[in-house]
C-alpha atoms as a PDB file:
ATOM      1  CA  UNK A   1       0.000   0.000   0.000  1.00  0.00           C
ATOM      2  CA  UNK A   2       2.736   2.632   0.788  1.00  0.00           C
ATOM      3  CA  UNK A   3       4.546   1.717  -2.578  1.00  0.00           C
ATOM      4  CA  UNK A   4       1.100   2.470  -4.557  1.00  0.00           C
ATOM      5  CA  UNK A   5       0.091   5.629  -1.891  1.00  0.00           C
ATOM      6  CA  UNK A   6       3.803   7.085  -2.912  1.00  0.00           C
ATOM      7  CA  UNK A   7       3.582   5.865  -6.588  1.00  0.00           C
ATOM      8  CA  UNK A   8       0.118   7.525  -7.061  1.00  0.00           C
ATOM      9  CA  UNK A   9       1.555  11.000  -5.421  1.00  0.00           C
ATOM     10  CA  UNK A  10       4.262  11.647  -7.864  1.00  0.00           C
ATOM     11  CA  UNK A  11       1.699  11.065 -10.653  1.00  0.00           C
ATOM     12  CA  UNK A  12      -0.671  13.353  -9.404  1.00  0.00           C
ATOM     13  CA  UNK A  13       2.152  15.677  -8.816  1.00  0.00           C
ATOM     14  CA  UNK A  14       3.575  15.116 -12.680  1.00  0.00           C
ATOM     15  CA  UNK A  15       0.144  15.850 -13.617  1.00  0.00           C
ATOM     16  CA  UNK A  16      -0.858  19.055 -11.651  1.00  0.00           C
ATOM     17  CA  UNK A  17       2.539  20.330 -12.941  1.00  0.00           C
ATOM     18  CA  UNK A  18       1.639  20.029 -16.193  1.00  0.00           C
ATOM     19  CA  UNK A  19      -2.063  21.004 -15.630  1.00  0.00           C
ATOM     20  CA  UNK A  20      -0.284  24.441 -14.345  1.00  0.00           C
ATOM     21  CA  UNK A  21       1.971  25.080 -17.711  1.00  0.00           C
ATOM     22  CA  UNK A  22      -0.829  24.753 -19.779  1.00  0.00           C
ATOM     23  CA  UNK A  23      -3.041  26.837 -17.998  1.00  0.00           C
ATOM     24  CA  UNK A  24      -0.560  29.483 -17.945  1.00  0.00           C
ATOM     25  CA  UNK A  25      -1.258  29.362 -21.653  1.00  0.00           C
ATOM     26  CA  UNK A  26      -4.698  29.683 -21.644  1.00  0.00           C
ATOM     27  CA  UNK A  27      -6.011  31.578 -18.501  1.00  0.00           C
ATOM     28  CA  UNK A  28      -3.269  34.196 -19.800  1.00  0.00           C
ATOM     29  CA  UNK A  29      -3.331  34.393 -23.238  1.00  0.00           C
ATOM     30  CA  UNK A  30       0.896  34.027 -23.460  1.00  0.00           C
ATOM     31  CA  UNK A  31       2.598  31.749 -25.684  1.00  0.00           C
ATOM     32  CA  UNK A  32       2.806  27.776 -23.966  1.00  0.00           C
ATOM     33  CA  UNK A  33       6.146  27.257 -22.942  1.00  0.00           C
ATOM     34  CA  UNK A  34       6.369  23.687 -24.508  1.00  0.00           C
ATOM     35  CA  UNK A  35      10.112  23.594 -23.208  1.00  0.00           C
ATOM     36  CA  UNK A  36       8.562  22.617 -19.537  1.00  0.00           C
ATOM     37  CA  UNK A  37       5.988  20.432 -21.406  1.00  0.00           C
ATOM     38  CA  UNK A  38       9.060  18.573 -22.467  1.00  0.00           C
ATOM     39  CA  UNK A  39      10.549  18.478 -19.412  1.00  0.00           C
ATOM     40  CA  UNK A  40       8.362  16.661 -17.519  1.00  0.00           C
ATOM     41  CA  UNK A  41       8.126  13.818 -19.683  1.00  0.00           C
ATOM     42  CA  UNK A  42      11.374  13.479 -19.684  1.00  0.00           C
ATOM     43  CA  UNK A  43      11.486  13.664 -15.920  1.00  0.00           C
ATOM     44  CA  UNK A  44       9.328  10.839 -15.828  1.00  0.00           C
ATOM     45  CA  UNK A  45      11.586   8.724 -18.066  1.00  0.00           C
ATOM     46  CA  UNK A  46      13.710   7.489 -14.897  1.00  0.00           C
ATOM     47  CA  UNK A  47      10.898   6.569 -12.846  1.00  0.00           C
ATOM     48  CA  UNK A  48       9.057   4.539 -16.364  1.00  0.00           C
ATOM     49  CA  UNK A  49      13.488   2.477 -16.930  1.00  0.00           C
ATOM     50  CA  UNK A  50      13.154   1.447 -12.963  1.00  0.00           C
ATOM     51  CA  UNK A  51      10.183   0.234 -12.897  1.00  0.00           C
ATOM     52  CA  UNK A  52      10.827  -2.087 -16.453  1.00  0.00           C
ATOM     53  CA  UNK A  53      14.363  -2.957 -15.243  1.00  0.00           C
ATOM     54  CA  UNK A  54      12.660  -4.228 -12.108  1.00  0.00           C
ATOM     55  CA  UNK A  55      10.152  -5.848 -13.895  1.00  0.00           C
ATOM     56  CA  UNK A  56      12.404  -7.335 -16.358  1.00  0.00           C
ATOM     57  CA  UNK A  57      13.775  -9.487 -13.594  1.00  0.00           C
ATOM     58  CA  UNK A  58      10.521 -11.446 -13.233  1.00  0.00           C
ATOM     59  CA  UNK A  59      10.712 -12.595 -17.118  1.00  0.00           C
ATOM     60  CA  UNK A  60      14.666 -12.898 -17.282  1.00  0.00           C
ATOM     61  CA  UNK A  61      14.185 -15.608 -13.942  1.00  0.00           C
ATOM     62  CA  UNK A  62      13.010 -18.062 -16.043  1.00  0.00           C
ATOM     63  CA  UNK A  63      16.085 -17.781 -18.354  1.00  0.00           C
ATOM     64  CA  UNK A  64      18.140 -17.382 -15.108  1.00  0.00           C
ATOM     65  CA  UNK A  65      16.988 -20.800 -13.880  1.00  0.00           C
ATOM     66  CA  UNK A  66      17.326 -22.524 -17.288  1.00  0.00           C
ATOM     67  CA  UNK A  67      21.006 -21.232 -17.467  1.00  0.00           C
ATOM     68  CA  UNK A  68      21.415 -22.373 -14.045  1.00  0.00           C
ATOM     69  CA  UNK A  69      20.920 -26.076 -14.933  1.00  0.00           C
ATOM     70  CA  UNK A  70      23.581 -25.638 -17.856  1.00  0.00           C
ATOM     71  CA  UNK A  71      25.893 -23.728 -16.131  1.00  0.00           C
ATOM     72  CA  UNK A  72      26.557 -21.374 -12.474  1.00  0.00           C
ATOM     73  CA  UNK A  73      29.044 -19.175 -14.312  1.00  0.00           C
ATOM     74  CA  UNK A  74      26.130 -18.720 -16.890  1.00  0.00           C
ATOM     75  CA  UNK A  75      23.219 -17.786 -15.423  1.00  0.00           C
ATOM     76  CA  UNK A  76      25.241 -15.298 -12.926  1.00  0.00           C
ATOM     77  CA  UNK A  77      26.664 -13.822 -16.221  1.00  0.00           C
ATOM     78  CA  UNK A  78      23.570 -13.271 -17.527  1.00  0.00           C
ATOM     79  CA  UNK A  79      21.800 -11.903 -14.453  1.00  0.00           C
ATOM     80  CA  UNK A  80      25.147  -9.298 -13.946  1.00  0.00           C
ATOM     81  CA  UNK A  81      24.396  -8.512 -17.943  1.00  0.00           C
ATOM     82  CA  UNK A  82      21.291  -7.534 -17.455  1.00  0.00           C
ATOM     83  CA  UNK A  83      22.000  -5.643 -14.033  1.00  0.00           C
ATOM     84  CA  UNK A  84      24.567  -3.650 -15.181  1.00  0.00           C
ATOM     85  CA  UNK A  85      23.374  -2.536 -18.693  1.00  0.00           C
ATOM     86  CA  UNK A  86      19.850  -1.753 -17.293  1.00  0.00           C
ATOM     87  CA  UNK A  87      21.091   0.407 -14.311  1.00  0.00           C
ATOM     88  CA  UNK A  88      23.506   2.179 -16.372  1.00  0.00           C
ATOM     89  CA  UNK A  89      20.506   3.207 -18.921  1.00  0.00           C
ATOM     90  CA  UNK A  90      18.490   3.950 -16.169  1.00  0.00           C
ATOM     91  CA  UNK A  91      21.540   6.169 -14.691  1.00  0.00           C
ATOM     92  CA  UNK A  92      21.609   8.117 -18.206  1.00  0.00           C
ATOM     93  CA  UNK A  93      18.320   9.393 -17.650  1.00  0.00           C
ATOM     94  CA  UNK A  94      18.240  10.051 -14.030  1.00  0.00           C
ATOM     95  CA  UNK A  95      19.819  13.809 -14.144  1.00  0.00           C
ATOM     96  CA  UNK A  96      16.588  14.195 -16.471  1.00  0.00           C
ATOM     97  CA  UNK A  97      14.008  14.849 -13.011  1.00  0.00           C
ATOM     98  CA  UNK A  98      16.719  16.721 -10.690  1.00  0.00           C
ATOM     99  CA  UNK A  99      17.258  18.920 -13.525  1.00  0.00           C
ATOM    100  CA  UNK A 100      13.921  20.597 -12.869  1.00  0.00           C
ATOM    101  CA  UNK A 101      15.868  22.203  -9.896  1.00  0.00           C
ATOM    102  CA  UNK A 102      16.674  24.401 -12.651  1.00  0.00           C
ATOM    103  CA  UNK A 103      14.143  25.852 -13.960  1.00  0.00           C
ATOM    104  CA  UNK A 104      13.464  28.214 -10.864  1.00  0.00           C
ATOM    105  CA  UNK A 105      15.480  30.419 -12.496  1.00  0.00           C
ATOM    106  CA  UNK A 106      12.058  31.834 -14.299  1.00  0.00           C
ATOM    107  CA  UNK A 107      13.817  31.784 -17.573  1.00  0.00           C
ATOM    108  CA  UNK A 108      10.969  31.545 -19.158  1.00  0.00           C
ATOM    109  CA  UNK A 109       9.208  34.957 -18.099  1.00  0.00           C
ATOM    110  CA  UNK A 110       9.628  38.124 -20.127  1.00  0.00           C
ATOM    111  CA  UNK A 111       9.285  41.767 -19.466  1.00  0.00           C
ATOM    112  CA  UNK A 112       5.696  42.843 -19.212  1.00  0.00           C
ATOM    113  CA  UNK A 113       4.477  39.254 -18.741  1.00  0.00           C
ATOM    114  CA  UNK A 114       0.881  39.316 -17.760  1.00  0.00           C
ATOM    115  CA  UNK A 115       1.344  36.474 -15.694  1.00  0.00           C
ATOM    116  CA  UNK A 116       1.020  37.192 -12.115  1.00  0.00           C
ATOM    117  CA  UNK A 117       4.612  36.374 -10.388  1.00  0.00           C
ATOM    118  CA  UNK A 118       2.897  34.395  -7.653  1.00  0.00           C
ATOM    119  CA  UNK A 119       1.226  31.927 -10.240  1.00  0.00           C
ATOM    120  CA  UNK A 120       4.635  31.752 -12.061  1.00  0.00           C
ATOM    121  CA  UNK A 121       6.123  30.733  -8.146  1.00  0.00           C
ATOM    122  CA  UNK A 122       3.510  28.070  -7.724  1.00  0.00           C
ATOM    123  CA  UNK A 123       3.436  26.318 -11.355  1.00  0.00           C
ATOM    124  CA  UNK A 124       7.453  26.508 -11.184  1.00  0.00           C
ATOM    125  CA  UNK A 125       7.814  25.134  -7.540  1.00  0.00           C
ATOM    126  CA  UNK A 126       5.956  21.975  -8.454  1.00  0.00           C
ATOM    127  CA  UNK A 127       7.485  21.344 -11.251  1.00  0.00           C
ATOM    128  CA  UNK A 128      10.417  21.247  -9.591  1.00  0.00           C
ATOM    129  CA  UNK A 129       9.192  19.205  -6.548  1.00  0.00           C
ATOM    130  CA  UNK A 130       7.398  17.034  -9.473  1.00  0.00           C
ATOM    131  CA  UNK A 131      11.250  16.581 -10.422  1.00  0.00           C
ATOM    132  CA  UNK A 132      12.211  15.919  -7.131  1.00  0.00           C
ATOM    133  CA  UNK A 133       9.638  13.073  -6.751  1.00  0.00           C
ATOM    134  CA  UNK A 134      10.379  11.620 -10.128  1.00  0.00           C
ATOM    135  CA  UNK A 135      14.083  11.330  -8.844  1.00  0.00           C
ATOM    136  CA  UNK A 136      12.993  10.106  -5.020  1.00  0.00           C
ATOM    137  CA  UNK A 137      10.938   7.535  -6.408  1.00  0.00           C
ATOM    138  CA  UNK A 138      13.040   5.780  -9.452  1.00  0.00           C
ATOM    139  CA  UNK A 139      15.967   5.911  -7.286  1.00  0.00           C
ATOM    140  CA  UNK A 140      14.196   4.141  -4.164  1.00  0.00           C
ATOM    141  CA  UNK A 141      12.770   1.345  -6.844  1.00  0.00           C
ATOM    142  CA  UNK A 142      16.138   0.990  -7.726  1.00  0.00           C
ATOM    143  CA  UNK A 143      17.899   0.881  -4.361  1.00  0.00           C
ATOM    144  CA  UNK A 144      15.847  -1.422  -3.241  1.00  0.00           C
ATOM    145  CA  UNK A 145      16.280  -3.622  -6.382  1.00  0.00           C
ATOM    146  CA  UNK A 146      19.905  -3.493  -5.114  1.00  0.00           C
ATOM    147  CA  UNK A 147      19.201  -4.409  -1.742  1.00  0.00           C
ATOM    148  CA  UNK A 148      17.404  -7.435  -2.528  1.00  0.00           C
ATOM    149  CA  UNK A 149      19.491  -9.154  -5.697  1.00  0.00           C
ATOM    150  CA  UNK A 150      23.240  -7.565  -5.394  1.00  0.00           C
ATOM    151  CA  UNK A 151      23.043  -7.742  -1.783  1.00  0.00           C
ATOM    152  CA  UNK A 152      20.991 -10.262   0.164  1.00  0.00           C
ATOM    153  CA  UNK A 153      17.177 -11.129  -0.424  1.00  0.00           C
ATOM    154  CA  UNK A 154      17.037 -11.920   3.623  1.00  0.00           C
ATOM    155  CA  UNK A 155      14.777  -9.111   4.933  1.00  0.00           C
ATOM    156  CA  UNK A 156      16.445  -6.312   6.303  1.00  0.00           C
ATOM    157  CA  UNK A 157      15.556  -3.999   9.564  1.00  0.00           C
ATOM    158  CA  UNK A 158      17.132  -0.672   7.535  1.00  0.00           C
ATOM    159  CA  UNK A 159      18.833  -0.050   4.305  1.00  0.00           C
ATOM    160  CA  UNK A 160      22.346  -2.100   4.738  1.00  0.00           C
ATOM    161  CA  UNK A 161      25.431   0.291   4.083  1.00  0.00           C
ATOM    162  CA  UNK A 162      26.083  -0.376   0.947  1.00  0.00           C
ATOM    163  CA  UNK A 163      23.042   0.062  -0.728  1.00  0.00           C
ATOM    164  CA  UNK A 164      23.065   3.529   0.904  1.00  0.00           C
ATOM    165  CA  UNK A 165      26.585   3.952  -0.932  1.00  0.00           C
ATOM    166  CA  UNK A 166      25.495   2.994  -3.966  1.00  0.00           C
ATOM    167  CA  UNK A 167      22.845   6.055  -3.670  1.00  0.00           C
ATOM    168  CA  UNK A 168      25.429   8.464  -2.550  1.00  0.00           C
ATOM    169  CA  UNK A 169      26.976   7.660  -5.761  1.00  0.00           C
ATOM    170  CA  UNK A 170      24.136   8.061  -7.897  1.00  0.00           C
ATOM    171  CA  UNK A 171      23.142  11.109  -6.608  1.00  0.00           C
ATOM    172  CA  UNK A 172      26.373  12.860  -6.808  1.00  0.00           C
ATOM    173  CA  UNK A 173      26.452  11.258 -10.615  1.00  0.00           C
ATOM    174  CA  UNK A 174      22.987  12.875 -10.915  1.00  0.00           C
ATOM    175  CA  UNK A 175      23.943  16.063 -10.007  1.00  0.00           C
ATOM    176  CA  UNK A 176      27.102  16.063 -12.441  1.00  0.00           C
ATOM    177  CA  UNK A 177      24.376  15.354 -14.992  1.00  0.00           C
ATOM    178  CA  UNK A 178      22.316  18.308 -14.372  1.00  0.00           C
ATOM    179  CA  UNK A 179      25.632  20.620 -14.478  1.00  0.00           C
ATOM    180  CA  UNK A 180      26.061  18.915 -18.028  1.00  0.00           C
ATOM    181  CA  UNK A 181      22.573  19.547 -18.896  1.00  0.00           C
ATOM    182  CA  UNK A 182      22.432  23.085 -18.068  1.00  0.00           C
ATOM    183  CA  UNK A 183      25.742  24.558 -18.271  1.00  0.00           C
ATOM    184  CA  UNK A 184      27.190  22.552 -21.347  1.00  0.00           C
ATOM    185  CA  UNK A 185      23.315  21.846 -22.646  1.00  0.00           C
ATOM    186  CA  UNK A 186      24.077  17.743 -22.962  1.00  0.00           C
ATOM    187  CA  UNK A 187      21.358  15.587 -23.406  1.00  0.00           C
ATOM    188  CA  UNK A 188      21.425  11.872 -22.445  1.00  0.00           C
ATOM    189  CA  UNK A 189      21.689  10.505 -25.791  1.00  0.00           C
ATOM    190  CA  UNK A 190      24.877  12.935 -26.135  1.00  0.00           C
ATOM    191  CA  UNK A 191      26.911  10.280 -24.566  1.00  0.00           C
ATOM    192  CA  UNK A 192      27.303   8.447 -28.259  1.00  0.00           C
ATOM    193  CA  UNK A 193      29.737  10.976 -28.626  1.00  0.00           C
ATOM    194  CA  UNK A 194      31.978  10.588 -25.598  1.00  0.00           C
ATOM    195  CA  UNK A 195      35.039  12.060 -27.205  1.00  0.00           C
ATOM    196  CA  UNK A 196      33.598  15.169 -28.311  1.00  0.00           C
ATOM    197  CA  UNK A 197      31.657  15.316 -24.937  1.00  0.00           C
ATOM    198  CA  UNK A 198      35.247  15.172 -22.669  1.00  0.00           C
ATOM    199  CA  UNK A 199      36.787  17.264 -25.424  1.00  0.00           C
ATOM    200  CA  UNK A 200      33.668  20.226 -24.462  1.00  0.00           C
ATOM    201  CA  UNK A 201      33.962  19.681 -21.029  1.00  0.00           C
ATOM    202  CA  UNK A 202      37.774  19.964 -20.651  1.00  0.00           C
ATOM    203  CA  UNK A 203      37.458  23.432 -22.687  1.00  0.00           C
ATOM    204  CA  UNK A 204      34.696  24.204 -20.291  1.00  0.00           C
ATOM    205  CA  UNK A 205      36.470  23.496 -17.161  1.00  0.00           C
ATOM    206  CA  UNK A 206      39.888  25.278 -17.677  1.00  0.00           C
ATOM    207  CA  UNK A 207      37.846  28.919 -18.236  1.00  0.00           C
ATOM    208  CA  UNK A 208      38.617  30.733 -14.889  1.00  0.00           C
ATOM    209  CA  UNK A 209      36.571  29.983 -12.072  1.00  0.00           C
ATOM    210  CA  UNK A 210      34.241  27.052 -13.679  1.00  0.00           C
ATOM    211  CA  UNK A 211      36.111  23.751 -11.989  1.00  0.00           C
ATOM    212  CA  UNK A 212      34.721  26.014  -8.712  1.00  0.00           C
ATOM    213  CA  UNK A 213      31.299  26.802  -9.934  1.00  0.00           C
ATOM    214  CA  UNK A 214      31.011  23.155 -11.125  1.00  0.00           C
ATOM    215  CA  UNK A 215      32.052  21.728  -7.884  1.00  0.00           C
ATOM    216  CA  UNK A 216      29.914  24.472  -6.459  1.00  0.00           C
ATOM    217  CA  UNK A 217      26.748  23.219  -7.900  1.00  0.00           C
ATOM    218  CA  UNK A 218      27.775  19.255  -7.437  1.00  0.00           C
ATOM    219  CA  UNK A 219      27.672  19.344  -4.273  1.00  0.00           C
ATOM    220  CA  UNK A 220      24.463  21.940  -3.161  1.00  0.00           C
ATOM    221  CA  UNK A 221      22.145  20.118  -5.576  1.00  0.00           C
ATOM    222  CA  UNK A 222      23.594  16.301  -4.229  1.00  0.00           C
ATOM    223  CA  UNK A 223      23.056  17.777  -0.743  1.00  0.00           C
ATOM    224  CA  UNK A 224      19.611  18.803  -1.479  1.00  0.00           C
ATOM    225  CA  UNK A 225      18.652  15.545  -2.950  1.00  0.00           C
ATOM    226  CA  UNK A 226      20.192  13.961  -0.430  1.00  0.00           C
ATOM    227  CA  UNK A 227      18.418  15.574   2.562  1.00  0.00           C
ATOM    228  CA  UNK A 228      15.218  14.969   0.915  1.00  0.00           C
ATOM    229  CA  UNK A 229      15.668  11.224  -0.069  1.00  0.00           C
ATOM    230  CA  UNK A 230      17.870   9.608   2.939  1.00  0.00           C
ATOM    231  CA  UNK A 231      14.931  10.246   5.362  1.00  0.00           C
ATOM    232  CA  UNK A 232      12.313   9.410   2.736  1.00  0.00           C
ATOM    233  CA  UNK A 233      13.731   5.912   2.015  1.00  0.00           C
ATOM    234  CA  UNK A 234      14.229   4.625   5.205  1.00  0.00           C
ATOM    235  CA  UNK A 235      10.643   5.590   6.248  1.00  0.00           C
ATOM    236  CA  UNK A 236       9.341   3.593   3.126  1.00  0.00           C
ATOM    237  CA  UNK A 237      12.070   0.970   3.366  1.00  0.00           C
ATOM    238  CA  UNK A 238      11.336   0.569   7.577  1.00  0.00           C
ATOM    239  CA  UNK A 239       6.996   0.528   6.441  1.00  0.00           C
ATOM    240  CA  UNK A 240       7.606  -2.095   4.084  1.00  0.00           C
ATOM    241  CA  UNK A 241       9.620  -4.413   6.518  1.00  0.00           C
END
């Protein structure tokens, strides 16, 4: 019940923020600002890879156990396969929801906007908590997906250690991804080109004072997401058990 209760929150959440961009639109009479349209769906992409890559491992079991009866080495090769390449596509898109963060900037207003600024304050603030949730949510799927095949299936009183290391990581990764996104304007399908990615960011980097900013901006946005999602998990993890 908690997992659907949570589930169905950031969904109404996704939707309300979207309800609020178009409304801008037409309750206003400005131009819709399809950019934040565009956003949120991709926000959502994260939380749509965890729950297929969990779901994958019910119909990849069956292959699991057939491998198992040919060979140990094969079915754990497969299973690690799978694992790996579906967290690290998952990872890609994962900046995609904390990158809301971003758009409080109000980029998108203009001088003599009819919009009121305190409508602009509410329909940006949940898109960016819409973000927030979107990121909260795939990463807890996925965390816990962790907990129970990488680390032990045997129920667990809190989040073991390691699983909580392999969030810190993601997080922080997250947060690099945003800086990319924003600063550099990468998309997640940009990493086809990782030589001309590493080429851009070196030439970025070695302008005075950017290796600062970026660090800067690392570590207050993996901070924030932190705060928010350590206490979060456990309270879902700690209901579920």
């Amino acid at each position: 019940m908690t997992i659907l209760v949570a589930a169905a929150a950031v969904v109404l959440l996704n939707l309300y923020a979207a309800v609020l961009v178009w409304l801008r639109s037409a309750v206003y009479g400005v131009r819709l600002y399809r950019p934040m349209l565009v956003n949120i769906g991709l926000s959502a992409v994260p939380v749509l890879a965890a729950v297929l890559a969990v779901a994958g491992l019910a119909v990849l079991g069956p292959v699991v156990a057939v491998a198992a009866n040919l060979s140990t080495g094969l079915s754990a090769g497969i299973l690690w396969t799978y694992l790996v390449v579906g967290t690290l596509l998952w990872l890609l898109f994962f900046p995609n929801s904390i990158y809301l963060i971003t758009e409080l900037n109000f980029s998108h207003r203009q001088d003599g906007d009819p919009v009121p600024l305190w409508y602009d304050i509410v329909q940006t603030l949940t898109l960016t908590l819409s973000g927030i949730a979107n990121a909260v949510l795939s990463l807890a799927v996925i965390q816990t997906g962790f907990v129970l095949v990488v680390v032990d299936p045997t129920p667990w009183v809190v989040p073991p250690a390691s699983s909580w290391a392999f969030a810190a990581v993601v997080i922080v990764l997250g947060a690099v991804g945003v800086y990319l996104g924003r600063y550099l304007r990468f998309n997640s399908w940009d990493v086809r080109h990782p030589r001309s990615m590493a080429s851009k960011l070196v030439s970025h980097l070695r302008q005075r004072g950017k290796a600062l900013e970026a660090g800067g901006f690392v570590l207050t946005h993996a901070l924030l997401i932190a705060l928010v999602y350590a206490p979060l998990y456990l309270f879902g993890f700690v209901s579920l058990g």
